[in-house]
C-alpha atoms as a PDB file:
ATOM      1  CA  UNK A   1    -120.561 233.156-114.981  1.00  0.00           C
ATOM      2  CA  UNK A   2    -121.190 231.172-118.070  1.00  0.00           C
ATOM      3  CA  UNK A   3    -124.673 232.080-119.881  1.00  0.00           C
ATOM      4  CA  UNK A   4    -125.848 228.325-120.432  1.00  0.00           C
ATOM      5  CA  UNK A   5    -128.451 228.034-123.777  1.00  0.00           C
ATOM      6  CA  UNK A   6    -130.644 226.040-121.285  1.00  0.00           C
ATOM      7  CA  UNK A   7    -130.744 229.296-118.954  1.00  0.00           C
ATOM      8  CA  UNK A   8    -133.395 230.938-122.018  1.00  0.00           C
ATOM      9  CA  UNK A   9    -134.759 228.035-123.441  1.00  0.00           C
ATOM     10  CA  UNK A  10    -136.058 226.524-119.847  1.00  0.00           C
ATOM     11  CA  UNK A  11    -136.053 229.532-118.162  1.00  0.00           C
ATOM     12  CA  UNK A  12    -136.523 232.672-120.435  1.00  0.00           C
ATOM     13  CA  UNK A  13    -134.193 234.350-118.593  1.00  0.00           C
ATOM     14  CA  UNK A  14    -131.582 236.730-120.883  1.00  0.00           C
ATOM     15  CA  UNK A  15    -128.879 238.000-118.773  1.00  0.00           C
ATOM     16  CA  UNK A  16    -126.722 237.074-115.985  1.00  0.00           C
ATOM     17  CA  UNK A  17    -128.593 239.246-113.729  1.00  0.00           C
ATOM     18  CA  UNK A  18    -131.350 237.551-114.114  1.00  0.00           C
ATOM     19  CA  UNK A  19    -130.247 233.919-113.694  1.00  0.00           C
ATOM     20  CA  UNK A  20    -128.996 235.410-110.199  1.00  0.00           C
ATOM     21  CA  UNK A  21    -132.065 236.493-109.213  1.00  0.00           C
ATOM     22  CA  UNK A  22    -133.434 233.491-110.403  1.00  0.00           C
ATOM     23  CA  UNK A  23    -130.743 231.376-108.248  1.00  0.00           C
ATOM     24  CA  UNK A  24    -131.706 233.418-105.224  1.00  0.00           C
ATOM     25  CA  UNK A  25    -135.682 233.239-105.823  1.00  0.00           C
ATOM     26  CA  UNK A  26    -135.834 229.583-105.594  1.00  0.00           C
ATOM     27  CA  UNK A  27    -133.782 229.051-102.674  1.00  0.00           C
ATOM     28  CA  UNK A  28    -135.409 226.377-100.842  1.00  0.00           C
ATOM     29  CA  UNK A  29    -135.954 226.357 -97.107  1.00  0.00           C
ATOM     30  CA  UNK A  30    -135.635 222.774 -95.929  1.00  0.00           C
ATOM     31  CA  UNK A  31    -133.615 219.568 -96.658  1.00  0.00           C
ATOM     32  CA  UNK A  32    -134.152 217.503 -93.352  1.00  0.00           C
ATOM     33  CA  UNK A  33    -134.984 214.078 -93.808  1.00  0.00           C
ATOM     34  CA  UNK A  34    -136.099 211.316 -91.796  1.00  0.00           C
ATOM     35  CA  UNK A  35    -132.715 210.411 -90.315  1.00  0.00           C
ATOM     36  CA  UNK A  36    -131.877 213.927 -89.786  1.00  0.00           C
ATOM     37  CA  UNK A  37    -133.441 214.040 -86.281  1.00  0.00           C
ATOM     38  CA  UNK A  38    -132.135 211.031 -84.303  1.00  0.00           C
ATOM     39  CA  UNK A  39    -129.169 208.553 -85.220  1.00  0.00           C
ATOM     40  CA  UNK A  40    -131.098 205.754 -83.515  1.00  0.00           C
ATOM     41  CA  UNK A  41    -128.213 203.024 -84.520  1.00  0.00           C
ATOM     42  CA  UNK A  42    -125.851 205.258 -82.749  1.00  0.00           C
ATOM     43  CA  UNK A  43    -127.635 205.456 -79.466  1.00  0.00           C
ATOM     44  CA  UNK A  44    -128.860 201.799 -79.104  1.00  0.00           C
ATOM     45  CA  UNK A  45    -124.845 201.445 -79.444  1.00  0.00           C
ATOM     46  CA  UNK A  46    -123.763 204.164 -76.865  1.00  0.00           C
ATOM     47  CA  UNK A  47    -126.095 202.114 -74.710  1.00  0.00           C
ATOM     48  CA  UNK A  48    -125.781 198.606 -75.290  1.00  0.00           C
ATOM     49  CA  UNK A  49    -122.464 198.283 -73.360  1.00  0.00           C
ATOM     50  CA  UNK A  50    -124.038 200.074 -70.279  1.00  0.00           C
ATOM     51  CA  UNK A  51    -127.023 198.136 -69.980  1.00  0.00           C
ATOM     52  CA  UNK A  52    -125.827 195.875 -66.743  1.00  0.00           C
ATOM     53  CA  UNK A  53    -125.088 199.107 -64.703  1.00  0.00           C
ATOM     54  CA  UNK A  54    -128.111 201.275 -65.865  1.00  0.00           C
ATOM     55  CA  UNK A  55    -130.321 198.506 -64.485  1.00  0.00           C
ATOM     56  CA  UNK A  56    -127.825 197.994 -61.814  1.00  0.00           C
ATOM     57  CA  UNK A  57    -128.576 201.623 -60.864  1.00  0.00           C
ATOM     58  CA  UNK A  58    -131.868 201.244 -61.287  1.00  0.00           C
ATOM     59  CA  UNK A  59    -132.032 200.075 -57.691  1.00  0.00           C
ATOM     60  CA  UNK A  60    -131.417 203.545 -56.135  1.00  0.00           C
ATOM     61  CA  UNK A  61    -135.081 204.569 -57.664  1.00  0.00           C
ATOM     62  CA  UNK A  62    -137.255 205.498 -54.497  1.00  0.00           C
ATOM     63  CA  UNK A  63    -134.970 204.751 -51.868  1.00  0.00           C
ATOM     64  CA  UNK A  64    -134.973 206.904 -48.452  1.00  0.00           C
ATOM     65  CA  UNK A  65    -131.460 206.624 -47.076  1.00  0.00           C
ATOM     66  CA  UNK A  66    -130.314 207.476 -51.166  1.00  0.00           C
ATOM     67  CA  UNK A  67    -126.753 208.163 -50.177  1.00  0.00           C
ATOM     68  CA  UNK A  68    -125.752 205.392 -47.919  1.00  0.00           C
ATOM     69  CA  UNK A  69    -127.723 202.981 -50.562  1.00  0.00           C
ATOM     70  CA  UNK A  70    -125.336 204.514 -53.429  1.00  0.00           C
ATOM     71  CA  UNK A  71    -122.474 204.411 -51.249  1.00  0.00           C
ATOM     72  CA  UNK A  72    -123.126 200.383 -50.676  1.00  0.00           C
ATOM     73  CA  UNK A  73    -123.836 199.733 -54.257  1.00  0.00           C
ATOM     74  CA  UNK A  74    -120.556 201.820 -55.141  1.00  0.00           C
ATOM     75  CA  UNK A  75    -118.696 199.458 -53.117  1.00  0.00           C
ATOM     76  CA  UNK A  76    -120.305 196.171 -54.571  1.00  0.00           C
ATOM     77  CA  UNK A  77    -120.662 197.303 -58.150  1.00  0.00           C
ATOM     78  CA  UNK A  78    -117.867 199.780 -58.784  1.00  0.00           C
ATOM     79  CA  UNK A  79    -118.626 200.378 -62.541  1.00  0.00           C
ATOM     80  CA  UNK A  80    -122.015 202.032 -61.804  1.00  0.00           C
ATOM     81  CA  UNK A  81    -119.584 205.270 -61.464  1.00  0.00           C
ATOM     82  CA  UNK A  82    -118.383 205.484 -64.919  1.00  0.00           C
ATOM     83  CA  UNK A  83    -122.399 206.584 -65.561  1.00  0.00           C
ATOM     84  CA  UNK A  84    -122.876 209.514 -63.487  1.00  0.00           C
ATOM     85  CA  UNK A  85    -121.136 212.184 -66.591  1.00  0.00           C
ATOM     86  CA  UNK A  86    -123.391 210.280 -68.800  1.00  0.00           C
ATOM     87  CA  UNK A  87    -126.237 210.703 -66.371  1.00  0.00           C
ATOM     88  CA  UNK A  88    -125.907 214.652 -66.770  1.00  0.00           C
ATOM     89  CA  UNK A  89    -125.537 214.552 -70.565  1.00  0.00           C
ATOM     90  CA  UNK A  90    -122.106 214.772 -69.934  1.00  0.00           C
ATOM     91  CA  UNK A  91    -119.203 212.705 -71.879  1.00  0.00           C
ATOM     92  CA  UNK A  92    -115.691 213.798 -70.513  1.00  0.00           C
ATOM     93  CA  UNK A  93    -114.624 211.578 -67.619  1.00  0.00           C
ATOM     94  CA  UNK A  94    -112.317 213.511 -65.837  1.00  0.00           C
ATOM     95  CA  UNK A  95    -113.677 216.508 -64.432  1.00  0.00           C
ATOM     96  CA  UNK A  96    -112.355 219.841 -62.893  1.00  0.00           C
ATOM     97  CA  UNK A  97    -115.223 220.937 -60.537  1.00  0.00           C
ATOM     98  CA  UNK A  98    -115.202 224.407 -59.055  1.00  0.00           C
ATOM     99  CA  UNK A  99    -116.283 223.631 -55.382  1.00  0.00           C
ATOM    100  CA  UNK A 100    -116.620 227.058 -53.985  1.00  0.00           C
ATOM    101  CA  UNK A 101    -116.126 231.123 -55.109  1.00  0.00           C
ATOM    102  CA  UNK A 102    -116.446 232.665 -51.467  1.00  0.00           C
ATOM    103  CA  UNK A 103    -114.213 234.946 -49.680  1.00  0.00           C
ATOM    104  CA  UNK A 104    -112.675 235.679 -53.143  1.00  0.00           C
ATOM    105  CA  UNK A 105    -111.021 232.287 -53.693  1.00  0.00           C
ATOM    106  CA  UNK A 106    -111.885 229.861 -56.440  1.00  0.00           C
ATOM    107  CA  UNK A 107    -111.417 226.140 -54.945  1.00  0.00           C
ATOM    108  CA  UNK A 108    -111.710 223.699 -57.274  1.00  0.00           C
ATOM    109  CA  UNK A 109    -111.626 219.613 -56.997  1.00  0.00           C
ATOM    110  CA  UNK A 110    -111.100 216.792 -59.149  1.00  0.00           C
ATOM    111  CA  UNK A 111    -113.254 213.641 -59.964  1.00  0.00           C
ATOM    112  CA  UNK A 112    -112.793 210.912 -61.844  1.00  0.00           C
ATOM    113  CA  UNK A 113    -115.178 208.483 -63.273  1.00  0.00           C
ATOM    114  CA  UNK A 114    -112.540 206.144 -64.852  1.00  0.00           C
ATOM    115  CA  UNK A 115    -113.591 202.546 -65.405  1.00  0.00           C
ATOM    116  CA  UNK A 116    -112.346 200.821 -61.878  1.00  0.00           C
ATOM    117  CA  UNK A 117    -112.557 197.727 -60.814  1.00  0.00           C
ATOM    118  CA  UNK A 118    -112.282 198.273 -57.215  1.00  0.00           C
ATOM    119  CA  UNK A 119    -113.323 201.915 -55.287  1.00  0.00           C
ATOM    120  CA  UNK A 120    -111.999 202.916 -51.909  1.00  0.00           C
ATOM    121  CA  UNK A 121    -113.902 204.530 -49.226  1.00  0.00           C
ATOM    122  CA  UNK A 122    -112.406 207.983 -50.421  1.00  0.00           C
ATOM    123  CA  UNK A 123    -113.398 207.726 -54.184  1.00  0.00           C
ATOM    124  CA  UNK A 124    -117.111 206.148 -52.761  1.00  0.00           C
ATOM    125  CA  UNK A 125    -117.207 209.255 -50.881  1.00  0.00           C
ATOM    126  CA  UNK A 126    -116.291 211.513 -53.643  1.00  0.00           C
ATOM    127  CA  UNK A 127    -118.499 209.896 -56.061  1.00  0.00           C
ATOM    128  CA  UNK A 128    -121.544 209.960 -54.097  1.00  0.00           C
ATOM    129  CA  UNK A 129    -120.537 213.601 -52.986  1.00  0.00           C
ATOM    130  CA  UNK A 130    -120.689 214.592 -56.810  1.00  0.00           C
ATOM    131  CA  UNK A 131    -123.852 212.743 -57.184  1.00  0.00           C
ATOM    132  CA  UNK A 132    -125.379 214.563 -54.564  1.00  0.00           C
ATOM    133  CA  UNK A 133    -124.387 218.286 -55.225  1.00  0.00           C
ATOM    134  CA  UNK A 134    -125.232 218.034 -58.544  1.00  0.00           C
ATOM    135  CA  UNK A 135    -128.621 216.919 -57.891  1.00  0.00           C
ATOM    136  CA  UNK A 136    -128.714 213.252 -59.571  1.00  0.00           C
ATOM    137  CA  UNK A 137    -129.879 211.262 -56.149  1.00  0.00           C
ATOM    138  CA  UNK A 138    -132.413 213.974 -55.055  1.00  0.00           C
ATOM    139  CA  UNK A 139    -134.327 213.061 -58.282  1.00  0.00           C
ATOM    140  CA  UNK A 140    -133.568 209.713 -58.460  1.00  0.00           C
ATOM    141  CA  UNK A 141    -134.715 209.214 -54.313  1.00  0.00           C
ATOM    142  CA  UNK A 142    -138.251 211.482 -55.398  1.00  0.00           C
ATOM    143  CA  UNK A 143    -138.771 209.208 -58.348  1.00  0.00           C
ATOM    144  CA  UNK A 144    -138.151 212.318 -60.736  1.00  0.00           C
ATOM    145  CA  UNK A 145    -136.898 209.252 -63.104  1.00  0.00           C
ATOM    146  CA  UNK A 146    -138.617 206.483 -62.614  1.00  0.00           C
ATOM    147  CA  UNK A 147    -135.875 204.280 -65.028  1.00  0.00           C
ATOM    148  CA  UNK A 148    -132.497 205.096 -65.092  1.00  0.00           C
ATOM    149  CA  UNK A 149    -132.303 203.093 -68.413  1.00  0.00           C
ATOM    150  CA  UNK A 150    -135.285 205.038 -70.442  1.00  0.00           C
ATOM    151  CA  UNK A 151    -133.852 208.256 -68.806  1.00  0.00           C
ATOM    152  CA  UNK A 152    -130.542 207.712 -70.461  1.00  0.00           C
ATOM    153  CA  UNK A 153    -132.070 206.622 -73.569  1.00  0.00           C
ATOM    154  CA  UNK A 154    -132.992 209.895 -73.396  1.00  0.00           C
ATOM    155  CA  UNK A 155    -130.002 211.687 -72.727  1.00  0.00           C
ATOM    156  CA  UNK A 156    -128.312 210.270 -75.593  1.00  0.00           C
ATOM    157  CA  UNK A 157    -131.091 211.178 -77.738  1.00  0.00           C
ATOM    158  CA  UNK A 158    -130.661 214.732 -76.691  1.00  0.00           C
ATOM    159  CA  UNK A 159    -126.981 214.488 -77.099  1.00  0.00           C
ATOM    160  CA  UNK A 160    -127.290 213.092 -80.436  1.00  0.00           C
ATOM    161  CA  UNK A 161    -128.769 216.336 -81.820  1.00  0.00           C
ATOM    162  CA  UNK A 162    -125.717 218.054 -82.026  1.00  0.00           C
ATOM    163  CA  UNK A 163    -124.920 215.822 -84.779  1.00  0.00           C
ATOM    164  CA  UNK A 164    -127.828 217.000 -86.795  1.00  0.00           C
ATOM    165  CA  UNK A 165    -125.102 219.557 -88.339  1.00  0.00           C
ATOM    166  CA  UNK A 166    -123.079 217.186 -89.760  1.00  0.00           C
ATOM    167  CA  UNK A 167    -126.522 215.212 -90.681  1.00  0.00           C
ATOM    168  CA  UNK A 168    -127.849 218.574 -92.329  1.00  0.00           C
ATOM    169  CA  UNK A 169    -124.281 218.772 -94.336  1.00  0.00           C
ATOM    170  CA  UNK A 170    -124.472 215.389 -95.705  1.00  0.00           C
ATOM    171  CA  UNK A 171    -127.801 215.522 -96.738  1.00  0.00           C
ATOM    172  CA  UNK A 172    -126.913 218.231 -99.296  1.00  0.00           C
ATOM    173  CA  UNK A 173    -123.930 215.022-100.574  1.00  0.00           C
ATOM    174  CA  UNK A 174    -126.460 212.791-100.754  1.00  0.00           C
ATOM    175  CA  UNK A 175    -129.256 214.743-102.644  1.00  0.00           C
ATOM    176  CA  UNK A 176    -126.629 215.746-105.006  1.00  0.00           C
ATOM    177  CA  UNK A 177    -124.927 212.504-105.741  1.00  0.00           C
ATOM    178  CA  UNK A 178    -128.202 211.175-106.216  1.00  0.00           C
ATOM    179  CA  UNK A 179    -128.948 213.236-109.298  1.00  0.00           C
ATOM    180  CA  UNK A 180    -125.363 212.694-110.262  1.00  0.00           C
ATOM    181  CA  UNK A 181    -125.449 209.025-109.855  1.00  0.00           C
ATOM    182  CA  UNK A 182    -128.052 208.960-112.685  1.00  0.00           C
ATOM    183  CA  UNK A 183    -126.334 211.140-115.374  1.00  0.00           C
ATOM    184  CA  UNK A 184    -122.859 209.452-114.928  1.00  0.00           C
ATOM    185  CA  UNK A 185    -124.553 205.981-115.159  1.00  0.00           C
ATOM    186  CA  UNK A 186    -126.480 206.976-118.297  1.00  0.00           C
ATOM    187  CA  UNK A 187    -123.563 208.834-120.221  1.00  0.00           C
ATOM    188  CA  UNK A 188    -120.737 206.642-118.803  1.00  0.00           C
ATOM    189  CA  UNK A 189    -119.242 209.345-116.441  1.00  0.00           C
ATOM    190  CA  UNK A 190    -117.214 207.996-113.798  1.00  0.00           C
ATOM    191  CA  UNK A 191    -117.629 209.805-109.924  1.00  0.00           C
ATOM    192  CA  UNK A 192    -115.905 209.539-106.790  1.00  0.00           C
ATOM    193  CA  UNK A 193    -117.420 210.716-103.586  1.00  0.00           C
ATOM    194  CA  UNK A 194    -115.019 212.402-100.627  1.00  0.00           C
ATOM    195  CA  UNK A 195    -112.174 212.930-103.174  1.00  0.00           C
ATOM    196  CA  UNK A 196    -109.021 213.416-102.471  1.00  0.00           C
ATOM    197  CA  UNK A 197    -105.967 213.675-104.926  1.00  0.00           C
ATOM    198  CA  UNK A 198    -104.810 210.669-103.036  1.00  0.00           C
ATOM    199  CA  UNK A 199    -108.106 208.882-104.183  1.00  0.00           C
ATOM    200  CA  UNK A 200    -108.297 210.169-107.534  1.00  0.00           C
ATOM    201  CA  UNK A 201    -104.533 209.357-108.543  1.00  0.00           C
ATOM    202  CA  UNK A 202    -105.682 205.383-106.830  1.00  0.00           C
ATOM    203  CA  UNK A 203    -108.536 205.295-108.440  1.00  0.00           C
ATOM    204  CA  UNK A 204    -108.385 207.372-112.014  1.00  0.00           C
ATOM    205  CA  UNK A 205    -104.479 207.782-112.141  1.00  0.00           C
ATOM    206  CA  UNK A 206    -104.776 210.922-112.719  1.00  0.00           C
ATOM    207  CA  UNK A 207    -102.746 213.604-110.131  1.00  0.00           C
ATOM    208  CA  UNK A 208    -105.325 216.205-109.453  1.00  0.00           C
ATOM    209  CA  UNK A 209    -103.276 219.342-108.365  1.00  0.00           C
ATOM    210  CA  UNK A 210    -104.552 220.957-104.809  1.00  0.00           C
ATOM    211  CA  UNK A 211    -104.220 224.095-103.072  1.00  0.00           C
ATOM    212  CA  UNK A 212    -103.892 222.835 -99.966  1.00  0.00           C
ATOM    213  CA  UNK A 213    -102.977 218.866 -98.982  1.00  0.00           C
ATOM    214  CA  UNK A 214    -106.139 218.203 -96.723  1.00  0.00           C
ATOM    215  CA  UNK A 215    -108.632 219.292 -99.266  1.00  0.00           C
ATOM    216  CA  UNK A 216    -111.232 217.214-100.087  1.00  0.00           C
ATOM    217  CA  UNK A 217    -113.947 217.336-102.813  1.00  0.00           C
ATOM    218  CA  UNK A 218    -117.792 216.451-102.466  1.00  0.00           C
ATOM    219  CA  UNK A 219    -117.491 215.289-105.821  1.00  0.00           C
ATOM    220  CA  UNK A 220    -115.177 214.480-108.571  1.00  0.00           C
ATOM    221  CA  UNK A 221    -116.067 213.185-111.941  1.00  0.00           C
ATOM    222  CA  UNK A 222    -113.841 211.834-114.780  1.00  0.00           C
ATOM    223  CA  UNK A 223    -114.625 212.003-118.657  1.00  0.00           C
ATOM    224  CA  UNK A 224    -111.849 210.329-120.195  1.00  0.00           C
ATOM    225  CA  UNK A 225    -109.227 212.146-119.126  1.00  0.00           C
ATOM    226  CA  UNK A 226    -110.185 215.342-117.594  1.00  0.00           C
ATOM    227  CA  UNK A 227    -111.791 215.913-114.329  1.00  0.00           C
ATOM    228  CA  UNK A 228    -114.584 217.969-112.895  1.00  0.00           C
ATOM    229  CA  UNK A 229    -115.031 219.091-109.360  1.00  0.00           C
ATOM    230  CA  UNK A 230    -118.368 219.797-107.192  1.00  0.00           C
ATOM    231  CA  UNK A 231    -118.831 221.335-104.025  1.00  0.00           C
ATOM    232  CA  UNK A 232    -122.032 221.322-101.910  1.00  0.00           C
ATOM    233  CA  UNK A 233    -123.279 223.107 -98.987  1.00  0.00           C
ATOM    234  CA  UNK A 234    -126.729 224.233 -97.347  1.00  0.00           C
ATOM    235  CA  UNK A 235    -127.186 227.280 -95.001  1.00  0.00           C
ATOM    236  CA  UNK A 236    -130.160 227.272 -93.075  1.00  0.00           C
ATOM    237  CA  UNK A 237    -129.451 230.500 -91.312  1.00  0.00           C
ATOM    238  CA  UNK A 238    -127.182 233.734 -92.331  1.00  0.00           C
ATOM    239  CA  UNK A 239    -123.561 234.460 -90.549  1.00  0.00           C
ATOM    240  CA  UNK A 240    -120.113 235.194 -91.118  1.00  0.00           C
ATOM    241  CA  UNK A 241    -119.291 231.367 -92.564  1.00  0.00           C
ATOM    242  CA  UNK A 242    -121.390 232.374 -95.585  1.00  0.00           C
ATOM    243  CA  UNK A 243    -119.189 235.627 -96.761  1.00  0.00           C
ATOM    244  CA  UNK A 244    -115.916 232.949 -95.869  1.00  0.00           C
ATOM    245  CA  UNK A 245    -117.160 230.072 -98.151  1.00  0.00           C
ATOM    246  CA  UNK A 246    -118.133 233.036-101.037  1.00  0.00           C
ATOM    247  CA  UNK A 247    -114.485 233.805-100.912  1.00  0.00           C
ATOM    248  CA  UNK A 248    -112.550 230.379-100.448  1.00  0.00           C
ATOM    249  CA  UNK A 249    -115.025 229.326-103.104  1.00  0.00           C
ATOM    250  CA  UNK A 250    -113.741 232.129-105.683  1.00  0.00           C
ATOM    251  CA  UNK A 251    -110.105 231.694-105.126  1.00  0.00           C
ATOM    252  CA  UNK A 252    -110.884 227.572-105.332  1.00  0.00           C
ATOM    253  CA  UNK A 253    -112.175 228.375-108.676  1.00  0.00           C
ATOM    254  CA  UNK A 254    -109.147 230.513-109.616  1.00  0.00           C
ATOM    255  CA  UNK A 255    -106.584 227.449-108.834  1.00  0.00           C
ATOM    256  CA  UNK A 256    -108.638 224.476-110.645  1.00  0.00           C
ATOM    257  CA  UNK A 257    -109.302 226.135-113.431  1.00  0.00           C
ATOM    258  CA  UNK A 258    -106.040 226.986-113.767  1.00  0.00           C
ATOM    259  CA  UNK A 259    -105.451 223.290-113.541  1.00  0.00           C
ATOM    260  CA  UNK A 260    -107.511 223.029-116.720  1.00  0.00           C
ATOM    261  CA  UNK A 261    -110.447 221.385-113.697  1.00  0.00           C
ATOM    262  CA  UNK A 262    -113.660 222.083-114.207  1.00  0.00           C
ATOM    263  CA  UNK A 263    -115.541 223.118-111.314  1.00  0.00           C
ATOM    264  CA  UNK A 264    -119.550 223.823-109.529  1.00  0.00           C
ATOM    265  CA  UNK A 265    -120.601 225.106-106.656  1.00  0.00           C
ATOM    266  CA  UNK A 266    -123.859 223.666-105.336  1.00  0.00           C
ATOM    267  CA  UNK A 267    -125.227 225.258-102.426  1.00  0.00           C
ATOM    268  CA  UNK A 268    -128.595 226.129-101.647  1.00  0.00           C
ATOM    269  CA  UNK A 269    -130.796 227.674 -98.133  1.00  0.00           C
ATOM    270  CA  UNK A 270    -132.413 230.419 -97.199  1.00  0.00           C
ATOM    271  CA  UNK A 271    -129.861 232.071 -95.120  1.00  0.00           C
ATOM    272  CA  UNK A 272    -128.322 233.408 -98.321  1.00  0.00           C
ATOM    273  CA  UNK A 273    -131.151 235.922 -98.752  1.00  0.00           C
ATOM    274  CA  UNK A 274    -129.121 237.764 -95.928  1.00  0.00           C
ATOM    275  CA  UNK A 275    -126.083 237.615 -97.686  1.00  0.00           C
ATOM    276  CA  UNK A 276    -126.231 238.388-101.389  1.00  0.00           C
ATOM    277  CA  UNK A 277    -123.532 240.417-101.929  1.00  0.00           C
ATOM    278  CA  UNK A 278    -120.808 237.673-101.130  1.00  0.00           C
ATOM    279  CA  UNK A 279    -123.008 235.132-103.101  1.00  0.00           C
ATOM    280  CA  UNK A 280    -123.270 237.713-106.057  1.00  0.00           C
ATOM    281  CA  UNK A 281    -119.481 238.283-106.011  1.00  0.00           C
ATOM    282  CA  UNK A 282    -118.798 234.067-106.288  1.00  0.00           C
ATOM    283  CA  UNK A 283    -121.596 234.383-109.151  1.00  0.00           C
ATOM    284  CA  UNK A 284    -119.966 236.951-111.156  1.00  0.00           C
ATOM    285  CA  UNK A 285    -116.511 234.995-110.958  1.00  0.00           C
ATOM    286  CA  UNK A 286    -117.224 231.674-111.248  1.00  0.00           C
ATOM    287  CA  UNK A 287    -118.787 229.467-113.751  1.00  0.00           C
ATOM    288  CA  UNK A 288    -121.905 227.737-112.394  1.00  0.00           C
ATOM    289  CA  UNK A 289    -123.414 228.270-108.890  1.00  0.00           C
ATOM    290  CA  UNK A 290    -126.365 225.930-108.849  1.00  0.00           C
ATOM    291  CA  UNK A 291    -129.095 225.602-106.558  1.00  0.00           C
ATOM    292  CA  UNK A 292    -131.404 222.274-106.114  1.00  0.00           C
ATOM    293  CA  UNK A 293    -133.878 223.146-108.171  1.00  0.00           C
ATOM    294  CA  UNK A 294    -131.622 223.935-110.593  1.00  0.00           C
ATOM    295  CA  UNK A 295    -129.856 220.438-110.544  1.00  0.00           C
ATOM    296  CA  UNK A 296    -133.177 218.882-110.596  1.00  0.00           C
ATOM    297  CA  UNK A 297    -134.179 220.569-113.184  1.00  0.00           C
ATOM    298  CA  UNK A 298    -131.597 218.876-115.333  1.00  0.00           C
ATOM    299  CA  UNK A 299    -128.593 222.114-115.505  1.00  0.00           C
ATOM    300  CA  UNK A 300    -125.944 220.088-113.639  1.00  0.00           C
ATOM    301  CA  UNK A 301    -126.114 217.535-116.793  1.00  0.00           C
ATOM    302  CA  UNK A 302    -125.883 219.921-119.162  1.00  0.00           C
ATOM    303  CA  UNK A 303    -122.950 221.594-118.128  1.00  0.00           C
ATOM    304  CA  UNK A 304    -121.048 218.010-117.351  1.00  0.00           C
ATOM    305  CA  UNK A 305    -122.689 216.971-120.753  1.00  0.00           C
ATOM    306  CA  UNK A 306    -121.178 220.025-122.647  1.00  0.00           C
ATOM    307  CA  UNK A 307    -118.419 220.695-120.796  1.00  0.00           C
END
């Protein structure tokens, strides 16, 4: 690493060892932010373009002969059927289905819930044989969902939490570029978000070597002509990606610096404290490993300012 002045004059710390220990002290244990927990724009827009057939659907809620009722409506409003994945938090459209496992043979069946215009009495049948084994009219006919609408509403709310990963990744970007923002507004830096030599040699003219031709930046930023990289992650919880990212990280560092790049790694989250070894190892060979509190305490600009 590189001892920084602003290590002992903000910090009092001496050594190496202890800026480490300072680095892993202050990790912090949460960056969720309000739009971390639902995408709200993305399921009003998942469900906008079903809104005819949910209500359409709607009129299976309560009824006593469910399956003939489906059956009929199947026949009058075929595109009800594209809903009934969706109705068991389920995207893919084409399903394999195995039917039965006894006697020591697998059976399996397809079904398709293609956008049709027209059904025949065999795909009805199929449809509203799915709907039934799976268990979708038994709570619809006991009023287990009383609106098909609110009930997918719901679904795609639950759905949309497996994109709280991605949310939790870019909310380490964003916190980042918005102490970056400032610095290279006030000292005249330029940045690029996303970069990509592709982007940099558009934008800056400048053809940033790369180990690899998909790799992609969080951050670059230009000072006349030479270029500094960023990279930014949070961990949450401990695991095997850690250790990987330690080492991709340190032989990253080894290729743009060779490059005459300069180059942080930003990352930040509790599940470090179970792996410090890996995170000491990228410490020791690198030049700056940051953590928030660090970059909001004002070391990111020092090291762009002085670098």
């Amino acid at each position: 690493m590189k001892f920084l002045p602003i290590y002992q004059t903000k910090y009092s710390l001496l050594d190496s060892d202890q800026v480490f220990k300072y680095l892993t002290d202050n990790l912090t244990n949460s960056i969720i932010y309000w739009d971390y927990f639902v995408n709200w724009n993305k399921v009003r827009n998942n469900i906008q373009g079903l809104e005819i057939d949910l209500n359409t659907l709607n009129y299976l809620v309560g009824k006593d002969r469910i399956e003939d009722e489906f059956k009929i409506l199947l026949a009058q409003y075929p595109s009800v059927a594209r809903l009934i994945p969706l109705l068991l938090a389920y995207r893919e459209k084409n399903l394999n289905i195995l039917t039965s496992f006894i006697g020591g043979q697998l059976e399996y069946e397809n079904f398709s819930f293609e956008f049709k215009g027209q059904l025949t009495p065999s795909e009805i049948n199929k449809i509203c044989r799915f709907a039934k084994e799976t268990g979708l009219l038994e709570i619809f006919q006991k009023k287990i969902v009383s609106s098909i609408p609110d009930y997918v509403t719901g679904i795609e709310v639950g759905l949309d939490s497996h994109g709280r990963k991605n949310r939790g990744g870019t909310a380490m970007e964003r916190i980042v570029e918005s102490f970056l923002k400032i610095v290279c507004e006030k000292y005249g830096f330029a940045y690029l978000p996303q970069a990509t030599s592709e982007k940099i040699y558009t934008l800056w003219g400048i053809n940033l070597q790369v180990d690899k031709s998909d790799r992609r930046f969080d951050f670059a930023v230009k000072q006349s002509d030479k270029i500094f990289l960023i990279e930014t992650n949070y961990f949450g919880g401990g695991g095997s990606k850690l250790k990987a990212t330690a080492g991709e990280y340190k032989s990253l560092f080894d290729f743009v610096t060779s490059y005459g790049y300069g180059f942080v790694w930003i990352t930040d989250g509790l599940g470090w404290k179970k792996t410090l070894l890996p995170l000491e190892e990228a410490f020791v060979k690198l030049d700056y490993i940051l953590n928030l509190k660090m970059v909001t305490d004002g070391i990111l600009n020092e090291i762009l300012l002085n670098w």
